[in-house]
Protein backbone atom coordinates (compact mmCIF):
# COMPACT_ATOMS: atom_id res chain seq x y z
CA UNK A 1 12.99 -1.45 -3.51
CA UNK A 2 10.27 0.25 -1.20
CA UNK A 3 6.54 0.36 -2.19
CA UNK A 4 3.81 2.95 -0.49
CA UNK A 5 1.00 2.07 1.70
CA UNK A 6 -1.07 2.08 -1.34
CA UNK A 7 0.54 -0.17 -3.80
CA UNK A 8 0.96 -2.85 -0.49
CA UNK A 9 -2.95 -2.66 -0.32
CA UNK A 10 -3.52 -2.99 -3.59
CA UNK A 11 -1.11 -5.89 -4.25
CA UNK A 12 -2.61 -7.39 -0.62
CA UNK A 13 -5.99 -7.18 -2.40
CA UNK A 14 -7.19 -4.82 0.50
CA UNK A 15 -8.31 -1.33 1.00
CA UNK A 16 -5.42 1.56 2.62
CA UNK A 17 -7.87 1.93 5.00
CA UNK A 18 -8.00 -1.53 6.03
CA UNK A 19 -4.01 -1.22 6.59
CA UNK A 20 -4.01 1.92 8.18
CA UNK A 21 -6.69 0.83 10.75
CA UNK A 22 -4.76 -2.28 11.69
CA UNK A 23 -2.04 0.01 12.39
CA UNK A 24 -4.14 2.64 14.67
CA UNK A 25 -5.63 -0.31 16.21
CA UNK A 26 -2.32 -1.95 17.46
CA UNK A 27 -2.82 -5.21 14.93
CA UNK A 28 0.32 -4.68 13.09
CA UNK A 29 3.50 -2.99 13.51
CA UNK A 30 5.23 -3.80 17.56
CA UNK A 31 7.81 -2.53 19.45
CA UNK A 32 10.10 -5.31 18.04
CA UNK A 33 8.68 -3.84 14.21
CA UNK A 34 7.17 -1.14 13.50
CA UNK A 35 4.74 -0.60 10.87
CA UNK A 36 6.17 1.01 7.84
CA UNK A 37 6.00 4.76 7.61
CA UNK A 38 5.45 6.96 4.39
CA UNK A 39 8.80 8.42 5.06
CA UNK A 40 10.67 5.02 5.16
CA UNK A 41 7.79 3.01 2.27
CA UNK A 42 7.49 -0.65 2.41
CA UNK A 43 9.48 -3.36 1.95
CA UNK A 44 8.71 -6.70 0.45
CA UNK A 45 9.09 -8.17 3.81
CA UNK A 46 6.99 -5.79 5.81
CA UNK A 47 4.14 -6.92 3.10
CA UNK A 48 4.98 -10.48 3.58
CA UNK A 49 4.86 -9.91 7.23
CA UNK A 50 1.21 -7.62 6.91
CA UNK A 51 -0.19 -10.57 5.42
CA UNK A 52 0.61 -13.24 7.42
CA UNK A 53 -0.61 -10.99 10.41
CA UNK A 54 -3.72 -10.56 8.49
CA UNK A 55 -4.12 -14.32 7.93
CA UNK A 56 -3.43 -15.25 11.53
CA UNK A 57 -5.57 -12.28 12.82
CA UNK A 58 -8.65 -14.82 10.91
CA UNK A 59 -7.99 -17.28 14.27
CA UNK A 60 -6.75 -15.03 16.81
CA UNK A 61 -6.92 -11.66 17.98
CA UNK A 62 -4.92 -8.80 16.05
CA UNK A 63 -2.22 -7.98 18.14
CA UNK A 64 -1.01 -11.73 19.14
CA UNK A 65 -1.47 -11.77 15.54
CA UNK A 66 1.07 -9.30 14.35
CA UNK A 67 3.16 -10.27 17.21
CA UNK A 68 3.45 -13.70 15.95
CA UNK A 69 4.09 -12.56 11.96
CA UNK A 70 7.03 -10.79 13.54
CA UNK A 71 8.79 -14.11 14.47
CA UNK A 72 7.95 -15.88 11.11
CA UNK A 73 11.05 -16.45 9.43
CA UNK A 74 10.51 -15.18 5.85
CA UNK A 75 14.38 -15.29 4.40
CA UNK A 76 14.58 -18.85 5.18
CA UNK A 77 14.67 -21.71 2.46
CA UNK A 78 11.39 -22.36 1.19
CA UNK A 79 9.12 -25.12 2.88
CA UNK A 80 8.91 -23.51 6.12
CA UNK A 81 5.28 -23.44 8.20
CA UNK A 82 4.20 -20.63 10.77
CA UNK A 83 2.63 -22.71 13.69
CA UNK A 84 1.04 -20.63 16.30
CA UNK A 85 -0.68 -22.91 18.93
CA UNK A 86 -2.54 -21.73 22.28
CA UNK A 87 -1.14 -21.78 25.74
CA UNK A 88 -2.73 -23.46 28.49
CA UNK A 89 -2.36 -20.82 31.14
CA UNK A 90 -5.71 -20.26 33.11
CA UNK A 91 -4.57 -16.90 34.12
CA UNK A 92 -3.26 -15.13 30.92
CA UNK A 93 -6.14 -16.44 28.32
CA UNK A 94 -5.61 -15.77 24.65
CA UNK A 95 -1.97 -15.79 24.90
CA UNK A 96 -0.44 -17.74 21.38
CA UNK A 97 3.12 -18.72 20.54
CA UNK A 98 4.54 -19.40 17.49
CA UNK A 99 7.40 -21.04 15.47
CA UNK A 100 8.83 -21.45 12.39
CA UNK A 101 9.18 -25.27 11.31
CA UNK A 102 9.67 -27.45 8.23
CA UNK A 103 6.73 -29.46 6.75
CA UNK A 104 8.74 -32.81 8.05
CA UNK A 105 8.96 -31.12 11.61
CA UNK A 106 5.28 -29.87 11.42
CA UNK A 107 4.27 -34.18 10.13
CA UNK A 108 6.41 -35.28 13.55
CA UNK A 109 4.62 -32.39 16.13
CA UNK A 110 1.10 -33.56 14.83
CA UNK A 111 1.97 -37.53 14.74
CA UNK A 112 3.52 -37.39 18.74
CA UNK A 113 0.01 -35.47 19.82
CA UNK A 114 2.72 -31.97 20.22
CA UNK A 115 -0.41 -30.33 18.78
CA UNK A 116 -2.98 -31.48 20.63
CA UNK A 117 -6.07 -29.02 20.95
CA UNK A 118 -5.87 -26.09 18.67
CA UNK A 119 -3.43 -24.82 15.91
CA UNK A 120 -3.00 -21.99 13.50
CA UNK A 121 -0.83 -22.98 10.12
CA UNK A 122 0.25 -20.96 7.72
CA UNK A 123 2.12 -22.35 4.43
CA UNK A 124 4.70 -19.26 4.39
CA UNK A 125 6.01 -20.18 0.99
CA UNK A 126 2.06 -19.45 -0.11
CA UNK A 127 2.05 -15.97 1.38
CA UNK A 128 5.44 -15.08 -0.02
CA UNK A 129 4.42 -16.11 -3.30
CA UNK A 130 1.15 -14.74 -3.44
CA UNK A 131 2.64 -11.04 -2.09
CA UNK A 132 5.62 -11.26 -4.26
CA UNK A 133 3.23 -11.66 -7.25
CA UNK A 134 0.56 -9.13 -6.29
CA UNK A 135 3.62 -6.83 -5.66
CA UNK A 136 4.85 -7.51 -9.45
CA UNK A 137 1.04 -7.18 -10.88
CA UNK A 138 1.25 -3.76 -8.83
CA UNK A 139 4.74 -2.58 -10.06
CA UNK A 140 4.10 -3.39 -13.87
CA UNK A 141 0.26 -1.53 -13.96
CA UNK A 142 2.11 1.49 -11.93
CA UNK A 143 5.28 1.49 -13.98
CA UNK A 144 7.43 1.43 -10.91
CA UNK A 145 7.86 1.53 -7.24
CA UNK A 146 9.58 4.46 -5.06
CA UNK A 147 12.96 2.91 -6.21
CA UNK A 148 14.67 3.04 -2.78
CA UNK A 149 16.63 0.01 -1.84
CA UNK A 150 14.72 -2.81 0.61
CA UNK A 151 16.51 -3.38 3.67
């Protein structure tokens, strides 16, 4: 099932505007993703994807931002954590990287000091659920969605 840019905003509790100026401005959609096109709609992973960028882009700048939603694993089992910590490299500043771990993995990484100075973590299983359900909200007071399949 696709959605347009419009229902996504809506469901994201955000303006189109807001979406299609993260796009222009290089904050979401990369090489490795693109952003979602009218022609092609949206999927329910490019929204879960849009808002983990836009909840990341809260601690660091947009584009590491969507760079980093695109490596969040999002068809894993549930429990799973998006970690995105700084490097320390004095010559490429502002430079994040991020992985996908369980909660137990996350406890272990903050109890041995792995995260030591800064950290971004989002509770994927939140986002999911709170897109999924602002998709469903959006579907039932539209009456339906573009009716493609999702890939």
């Amino acid at each position: 099932m696709s959605f347009t840019r419009a229902q996504v905003a809506k469901a994201l509790g955000v303006t189109r505007t807001t979406i299609d100026n993260m796009i222009q401005r290089g904050h979401f959609g990369t090489d490795r993703r693109p952003a979602p096109t009218a022609k092609y709609g949206w999927t329910t992973k490019d929204a879960v994807r849009l808002a983990t960028a836009m909840e990341l882009s809260a601690f660091i700048g947009g584009s590491m931002a969507s760079m980093l939603a695109d490596h969040a694993n999002y068809d894993s089992p549930p429990g799973l954590y998006l970690v995105a910590t700084p490097h320390d490299w004095p010559h490429l500043r502002g430079v994040w990287s991020g992985e996908t771990v369980t909660r137990d993995q996350l406890a272990k990484d903050i109890a041995e000091g792995k995260i030591v100075r800064a950290a971004a973590i989002i509770n994927l299983d939140s986002v999911v659920n709170r897109v999924v359900e602002g998709l469903l909200k959006t579907f039932e007071a539209n009456g339906q969605a573009n009716g493609s399949e999702e890939n």
